[in-house]
Protein backbone atom coordinates (compact mmCIF):
# COMPACT_ATOMS: atom_id res chain seq x y z
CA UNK A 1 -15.69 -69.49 3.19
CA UNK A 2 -14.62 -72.75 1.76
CA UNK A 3 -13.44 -70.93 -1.41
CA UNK A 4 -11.49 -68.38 0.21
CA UNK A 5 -9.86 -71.41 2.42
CA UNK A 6 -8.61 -72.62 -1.34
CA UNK A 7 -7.55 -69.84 -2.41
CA UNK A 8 -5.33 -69.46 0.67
CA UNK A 9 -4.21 -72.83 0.39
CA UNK A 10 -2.75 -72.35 -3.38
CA UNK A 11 -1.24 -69.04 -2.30
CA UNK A 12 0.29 -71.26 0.47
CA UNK A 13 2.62 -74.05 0.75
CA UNK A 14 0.86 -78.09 1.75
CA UNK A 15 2.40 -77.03 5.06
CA UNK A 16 -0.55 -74.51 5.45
CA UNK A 17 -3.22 -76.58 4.22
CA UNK A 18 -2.73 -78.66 7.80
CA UNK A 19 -2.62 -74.74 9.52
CA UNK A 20 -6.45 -73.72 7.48
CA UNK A 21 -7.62 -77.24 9.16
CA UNK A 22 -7.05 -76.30 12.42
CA UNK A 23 -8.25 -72.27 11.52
CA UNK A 24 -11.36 -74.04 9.97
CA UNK A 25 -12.21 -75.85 13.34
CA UNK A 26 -11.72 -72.15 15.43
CA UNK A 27 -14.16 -70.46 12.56
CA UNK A 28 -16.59 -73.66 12.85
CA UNK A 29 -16.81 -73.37 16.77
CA UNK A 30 -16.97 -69.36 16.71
CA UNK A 31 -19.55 -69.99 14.19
């Protein structure tokens, strides 16, 4: 998960990197 998360991030600008915090926190509490 955590590699797909970086991969997403490079694709993306820093902008998203704050956005795949707060979609990391929604997969960690669905988890």
């Amino acid at each position: 998960m955590y590699l797909y998360i970086f991969i997403v991030q490079n694709q993306f600008s820093t902008k998203s990197i704050f956005n795949m915090v707060v979609i990391q926190k929604l997969i960690t509490v669905n988890t």
